[in-house]
Protein backbone atom coordinates (compact mmCIF):
# COMPACT_ATOMS: atom_id res chain seq x y z
CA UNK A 1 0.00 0.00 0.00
CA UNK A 2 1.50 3.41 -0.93
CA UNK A 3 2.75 5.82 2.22
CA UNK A 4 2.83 8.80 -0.01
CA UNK A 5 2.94 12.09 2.75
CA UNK A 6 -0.13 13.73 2.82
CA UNK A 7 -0.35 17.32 4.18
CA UNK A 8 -3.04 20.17 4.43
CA UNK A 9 -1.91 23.69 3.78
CA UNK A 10 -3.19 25.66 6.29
CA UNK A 11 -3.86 28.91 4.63
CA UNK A 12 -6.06 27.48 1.70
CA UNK A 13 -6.98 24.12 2.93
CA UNK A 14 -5.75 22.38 0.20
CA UNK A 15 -4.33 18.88 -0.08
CA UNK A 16 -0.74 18.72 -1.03
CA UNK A 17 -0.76 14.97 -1.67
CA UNK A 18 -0.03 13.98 -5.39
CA UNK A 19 -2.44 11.50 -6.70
CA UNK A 20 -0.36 9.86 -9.49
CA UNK A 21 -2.36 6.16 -9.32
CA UNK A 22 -5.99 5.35 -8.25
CA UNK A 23 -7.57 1.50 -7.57
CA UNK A 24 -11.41 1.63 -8.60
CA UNK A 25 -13.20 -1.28 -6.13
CA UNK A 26 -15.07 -1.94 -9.90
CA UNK A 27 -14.67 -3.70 -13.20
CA UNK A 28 -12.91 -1.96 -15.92
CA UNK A 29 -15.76 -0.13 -18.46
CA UNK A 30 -16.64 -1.69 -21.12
CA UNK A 31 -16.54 1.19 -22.91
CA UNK A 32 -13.25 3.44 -23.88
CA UNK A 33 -15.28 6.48 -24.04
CA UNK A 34 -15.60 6.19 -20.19
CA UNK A 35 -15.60 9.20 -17.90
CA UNK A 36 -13.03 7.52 -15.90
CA UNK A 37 -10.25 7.60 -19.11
CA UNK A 38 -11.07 11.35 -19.47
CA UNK A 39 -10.60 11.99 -15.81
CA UNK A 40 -7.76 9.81 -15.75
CA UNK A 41 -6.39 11.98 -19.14
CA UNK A 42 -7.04 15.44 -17.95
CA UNK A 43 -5.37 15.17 -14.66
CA UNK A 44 -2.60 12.72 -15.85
CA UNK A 45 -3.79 9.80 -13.40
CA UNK A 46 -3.23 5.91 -13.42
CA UNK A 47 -6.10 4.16 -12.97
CA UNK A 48 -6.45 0.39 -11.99
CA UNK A 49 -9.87 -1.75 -12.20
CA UNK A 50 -9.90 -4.57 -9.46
CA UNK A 51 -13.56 -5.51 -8.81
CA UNK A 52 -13.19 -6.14 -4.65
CA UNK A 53 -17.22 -8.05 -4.79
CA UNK A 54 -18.59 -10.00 -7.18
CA UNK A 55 -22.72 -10.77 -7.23
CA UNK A 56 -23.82 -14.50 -7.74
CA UNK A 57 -27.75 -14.65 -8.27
CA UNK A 58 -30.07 -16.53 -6.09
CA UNK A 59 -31.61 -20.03 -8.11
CA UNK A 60 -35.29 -19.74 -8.76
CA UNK A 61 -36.00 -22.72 -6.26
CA UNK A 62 -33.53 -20.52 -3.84
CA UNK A 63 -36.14 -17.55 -4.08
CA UNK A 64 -39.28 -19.51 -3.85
CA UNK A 65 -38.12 -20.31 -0.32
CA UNK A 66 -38.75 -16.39 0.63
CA UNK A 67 -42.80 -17.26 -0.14
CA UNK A 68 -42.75 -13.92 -2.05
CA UNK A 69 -45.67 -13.76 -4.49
CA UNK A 70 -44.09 -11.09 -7.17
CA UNK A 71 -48.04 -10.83 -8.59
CA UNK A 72 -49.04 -9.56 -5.69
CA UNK A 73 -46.80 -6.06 -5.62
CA UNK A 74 -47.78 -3.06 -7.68
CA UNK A 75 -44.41 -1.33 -7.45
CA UNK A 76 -40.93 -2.26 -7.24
CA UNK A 77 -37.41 -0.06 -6.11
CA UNK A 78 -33.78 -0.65 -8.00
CA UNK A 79 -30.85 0.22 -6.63
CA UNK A 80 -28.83 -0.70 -9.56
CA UNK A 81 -28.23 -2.41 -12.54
CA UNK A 82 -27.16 -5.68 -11.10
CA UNK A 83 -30.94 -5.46 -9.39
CA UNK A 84 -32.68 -5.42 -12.21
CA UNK A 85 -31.04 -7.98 -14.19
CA UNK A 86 -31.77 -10.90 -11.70
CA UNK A 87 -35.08 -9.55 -10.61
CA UNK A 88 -35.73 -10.46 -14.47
CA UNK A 89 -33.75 -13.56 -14.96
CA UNK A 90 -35.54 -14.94 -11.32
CA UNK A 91 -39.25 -13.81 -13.24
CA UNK A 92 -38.57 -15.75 -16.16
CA UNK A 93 -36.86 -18.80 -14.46
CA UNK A 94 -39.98 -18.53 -12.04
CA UNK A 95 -42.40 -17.82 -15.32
CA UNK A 96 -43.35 -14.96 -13.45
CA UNK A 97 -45.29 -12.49 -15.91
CA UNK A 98 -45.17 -8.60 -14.54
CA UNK A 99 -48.29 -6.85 -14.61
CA UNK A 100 -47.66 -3.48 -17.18
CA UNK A 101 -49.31 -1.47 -14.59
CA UNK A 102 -45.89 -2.10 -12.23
CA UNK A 103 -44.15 0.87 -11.21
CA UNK A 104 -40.46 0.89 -11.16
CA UNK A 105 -38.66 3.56 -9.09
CA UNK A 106 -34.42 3.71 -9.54
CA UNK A 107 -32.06 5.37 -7.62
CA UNK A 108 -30.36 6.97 -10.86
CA UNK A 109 -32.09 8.41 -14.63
CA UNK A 110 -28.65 5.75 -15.65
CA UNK A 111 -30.32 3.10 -13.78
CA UNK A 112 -33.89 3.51 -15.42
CA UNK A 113 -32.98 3.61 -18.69
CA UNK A 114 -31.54 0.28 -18.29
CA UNK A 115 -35.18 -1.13 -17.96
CA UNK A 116 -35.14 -1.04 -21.73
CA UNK A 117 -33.64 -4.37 -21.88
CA UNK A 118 -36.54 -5.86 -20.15
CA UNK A 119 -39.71 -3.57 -20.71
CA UNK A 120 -41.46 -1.29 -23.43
CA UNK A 121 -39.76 1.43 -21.38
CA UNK A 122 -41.91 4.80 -22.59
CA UNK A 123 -45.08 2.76 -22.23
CA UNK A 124 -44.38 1.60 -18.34
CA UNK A 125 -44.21 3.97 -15.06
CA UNK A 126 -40.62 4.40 -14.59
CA UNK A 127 -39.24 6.57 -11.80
CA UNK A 128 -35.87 8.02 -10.62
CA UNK A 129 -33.83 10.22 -8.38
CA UNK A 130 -33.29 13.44 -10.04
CA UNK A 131 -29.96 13.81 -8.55
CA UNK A 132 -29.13 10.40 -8.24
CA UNK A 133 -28.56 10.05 -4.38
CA UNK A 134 -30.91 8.10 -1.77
CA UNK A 135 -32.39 10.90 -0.50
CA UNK A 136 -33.90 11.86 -3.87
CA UNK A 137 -34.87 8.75 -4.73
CA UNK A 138 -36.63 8.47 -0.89
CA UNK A 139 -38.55 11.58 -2.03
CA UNK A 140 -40.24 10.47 -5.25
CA UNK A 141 -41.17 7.04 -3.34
CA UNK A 142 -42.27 9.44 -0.96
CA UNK A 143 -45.11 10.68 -2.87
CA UNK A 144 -46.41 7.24 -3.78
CA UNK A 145 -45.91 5.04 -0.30
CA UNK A 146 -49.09 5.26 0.49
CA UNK A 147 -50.62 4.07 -2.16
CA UNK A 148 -48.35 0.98 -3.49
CA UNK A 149 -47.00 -2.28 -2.33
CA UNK A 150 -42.93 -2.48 -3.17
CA UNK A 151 -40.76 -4.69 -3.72
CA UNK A 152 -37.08 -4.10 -2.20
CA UNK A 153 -34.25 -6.36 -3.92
CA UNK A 154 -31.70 -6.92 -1.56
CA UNK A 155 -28.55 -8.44 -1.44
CA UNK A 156 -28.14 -11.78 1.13
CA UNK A 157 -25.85 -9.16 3.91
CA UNK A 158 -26.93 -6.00 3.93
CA UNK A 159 -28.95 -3.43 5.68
CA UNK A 160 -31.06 -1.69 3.07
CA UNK A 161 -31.59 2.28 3.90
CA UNK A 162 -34.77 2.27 1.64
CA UNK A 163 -36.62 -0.44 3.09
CA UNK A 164 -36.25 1.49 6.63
CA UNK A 165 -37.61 3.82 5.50
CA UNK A 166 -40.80 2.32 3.92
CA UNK A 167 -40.75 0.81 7.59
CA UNK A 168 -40.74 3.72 9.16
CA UNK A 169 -43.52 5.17 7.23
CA UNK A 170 -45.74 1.82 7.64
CA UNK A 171 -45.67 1.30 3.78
CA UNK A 172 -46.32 -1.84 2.45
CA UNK A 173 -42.99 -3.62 1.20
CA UNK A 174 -41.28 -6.84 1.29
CA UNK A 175 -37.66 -7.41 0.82
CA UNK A 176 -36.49 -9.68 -1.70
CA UNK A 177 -33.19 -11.33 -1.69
CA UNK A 178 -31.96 -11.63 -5.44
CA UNK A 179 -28.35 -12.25 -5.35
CA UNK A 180 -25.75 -13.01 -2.65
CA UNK A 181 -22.28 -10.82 -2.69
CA UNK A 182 -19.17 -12.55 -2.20
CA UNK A 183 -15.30 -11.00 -1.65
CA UNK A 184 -12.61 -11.51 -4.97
CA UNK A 185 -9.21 -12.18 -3.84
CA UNK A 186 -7.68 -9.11 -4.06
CA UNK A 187 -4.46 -9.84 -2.71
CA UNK A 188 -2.33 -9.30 -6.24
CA UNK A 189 -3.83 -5.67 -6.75
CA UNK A 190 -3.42 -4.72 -3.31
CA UNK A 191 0.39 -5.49 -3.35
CA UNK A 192 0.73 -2.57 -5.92
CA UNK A 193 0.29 0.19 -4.09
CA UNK A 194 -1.73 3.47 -4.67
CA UNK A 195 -2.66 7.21 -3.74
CA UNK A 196 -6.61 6.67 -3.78
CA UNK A 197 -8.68 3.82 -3.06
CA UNK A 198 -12.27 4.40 -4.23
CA UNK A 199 -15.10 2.48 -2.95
CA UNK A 200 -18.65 1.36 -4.05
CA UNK A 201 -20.68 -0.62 -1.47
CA UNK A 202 -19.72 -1.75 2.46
CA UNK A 203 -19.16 -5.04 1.36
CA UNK A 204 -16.05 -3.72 -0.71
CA UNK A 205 -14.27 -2.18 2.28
CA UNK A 206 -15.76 -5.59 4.32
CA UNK A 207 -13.27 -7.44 1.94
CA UNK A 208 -10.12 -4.76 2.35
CA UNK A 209 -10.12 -5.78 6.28
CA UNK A 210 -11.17 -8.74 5.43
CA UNK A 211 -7.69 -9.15 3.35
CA UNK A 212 -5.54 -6.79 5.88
CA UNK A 213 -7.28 -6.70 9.23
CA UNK A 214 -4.78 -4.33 10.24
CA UNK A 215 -4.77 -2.16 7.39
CA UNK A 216 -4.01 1.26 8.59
CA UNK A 217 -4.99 4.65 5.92
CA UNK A 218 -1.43 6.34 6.84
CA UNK A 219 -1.16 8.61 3.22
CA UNK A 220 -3.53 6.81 0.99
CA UNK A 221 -7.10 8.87 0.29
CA UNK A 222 -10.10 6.78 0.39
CA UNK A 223 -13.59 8.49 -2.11
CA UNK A 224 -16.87 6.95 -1.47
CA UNK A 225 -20.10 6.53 -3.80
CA UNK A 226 -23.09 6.12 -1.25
CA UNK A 227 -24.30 7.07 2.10
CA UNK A 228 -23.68 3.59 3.42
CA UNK A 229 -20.43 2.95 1.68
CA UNK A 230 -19.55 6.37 3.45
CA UNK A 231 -20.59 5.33 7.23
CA UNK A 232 -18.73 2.45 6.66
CA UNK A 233 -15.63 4.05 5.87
CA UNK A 234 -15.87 6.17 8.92
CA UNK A 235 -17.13 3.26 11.37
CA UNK A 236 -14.03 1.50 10.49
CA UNK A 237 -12.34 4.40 11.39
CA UNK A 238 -10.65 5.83 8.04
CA UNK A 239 -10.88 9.41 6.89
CA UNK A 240 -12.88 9.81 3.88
CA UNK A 241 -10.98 12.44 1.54
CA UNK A 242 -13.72 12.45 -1.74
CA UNK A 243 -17.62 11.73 -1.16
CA UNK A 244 -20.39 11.38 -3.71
CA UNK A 245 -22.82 12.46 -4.12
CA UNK A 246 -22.25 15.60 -3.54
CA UNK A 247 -23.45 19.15 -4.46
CA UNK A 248 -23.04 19.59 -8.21
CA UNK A 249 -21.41 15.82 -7.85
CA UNK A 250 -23.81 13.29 -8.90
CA UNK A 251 -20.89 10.76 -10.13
CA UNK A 252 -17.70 9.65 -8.84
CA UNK A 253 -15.88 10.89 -11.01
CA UNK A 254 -17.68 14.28 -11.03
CA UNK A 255 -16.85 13.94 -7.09
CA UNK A 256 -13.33 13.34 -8.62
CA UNK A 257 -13.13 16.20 -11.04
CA UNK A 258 -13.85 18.96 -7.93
CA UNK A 259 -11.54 17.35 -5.94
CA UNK A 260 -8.40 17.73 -7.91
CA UNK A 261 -9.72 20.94 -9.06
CA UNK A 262 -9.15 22.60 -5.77
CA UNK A 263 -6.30 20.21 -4.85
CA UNK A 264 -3.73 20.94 -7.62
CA UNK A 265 -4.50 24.66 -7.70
């Protein structure tokens, strides 16, 4: 793990830690035209991909065991992409035919869009955060929890902020474990050192202490995408340098873009 100094300058507040190499917690794109490669461009940046999770659905006959009757639900939340591709592949392993009145609700415009691979998208009641963090996706459900029953896909280990709230606001919901998440090895990445780790989900930093239970921060900065991924950055007791969203910062690598902004002035 790089021990690069890192040092604030106390008249403007800036960092005056170079960031010369960044891991990303994700797969590579797919495609070159990536935000990422023209981040990585402008400010002269490596970056590395090194997934930390990977996502292995639940079988059909795993899901039946949850007694979840999918007819029975007139609305259902995504969180991502990886959401909606096995709520799909579970409905047609199940033979599970979705009502067109559904309503689907996503946490990102990104996220809704990718419903087109499954439904006559403009024809269907699609929903999203307008800027793309909990919060705004909380308040569009907000304005329909009374009147719907939602499904919440969940992953097999994880506390899901959206389904407390539904609880909190006695809304009908059920939670509905789709996939399971396990850890990648990620000992052969982690061996090659870098300025900035970024991470996507709690499971991801789960697997960096679950790979170096001492792992200690010293120089390295550590960005966040996600409320949760955020607290549990902090709860293991790391300082979280880059956070998104943010203000003007829907993306990471919007997040990203500010912080080097004001860093390498």
């Amino acid at each position: 793990m790089a021990k690069a100094d890192r040092s604030i300058n106390k008249g403007t507040g800036k960092s005056e830690h170079k960031v010369n190499k960044i891991l990303v917690t994700q797969p590579r794109p797919d495609s070159e035209k990536s935000p990422y490669y023209e981040l990585a461009k402008k400010f002269n940046i490596a970056l590395e991909f090194h997934p930390f999770i990977r996502v292995e659905g639940l079988s059909g006959k795993e899901f039946r065991k949850q007694r979840i009757d999918i007819g029975e639900y007139t609305a259902i939340i995504f969180n991502s992409r990886n959401a909606i591709d096995h709520f799909f592949r579970i409905c047609e392993e199940l033979k599970v035919k979705i009502s067109q009145e559904m309503k689907y609700f996503c946490i990102t415009e990104a996220v809704a869009l990718y419903l087109q691979k499954f439904i006559l998208y403009r024809k269907r009641k699609v929903f999203f955060s307008a800027d793309g963090s909990t919060d705004g996706l909380l308040e569009v459900i907000n304005k329909h929890k009374n009147n719907e029953k939602f499904i919440v896909p969940t992953a097999d280990n994880g506390k899901n902020d959206i389904a407390q709230f539904l609880a909190t606001n006695n809304s009908a919901y059920v939670e509905a474990t789709l996939y399971r998440t396990v850890a990648n090895d990620i000992t052969p990445v982690m061996a090659n050192g870098f300025d900035m780790i970024l991470f996507f989900s709690p499971f991801s930093v789960q697997t960096l202490f679950d790979h170096d239970p001492k792992f200690k921060q010293n120089g390295t900065l550590i960005g966040a995408f996600g409320p949760t991924t955020s607290k549990a950055i902090e709860d293991a007791g790391l300082r979280l340098d880059v956070k998104a969203p943010a203000p003007n910062a829907p993306s990471m690598v919007a997040a990203l873009e500010q912080y080097f902004a004001v860093a390498r002035k």
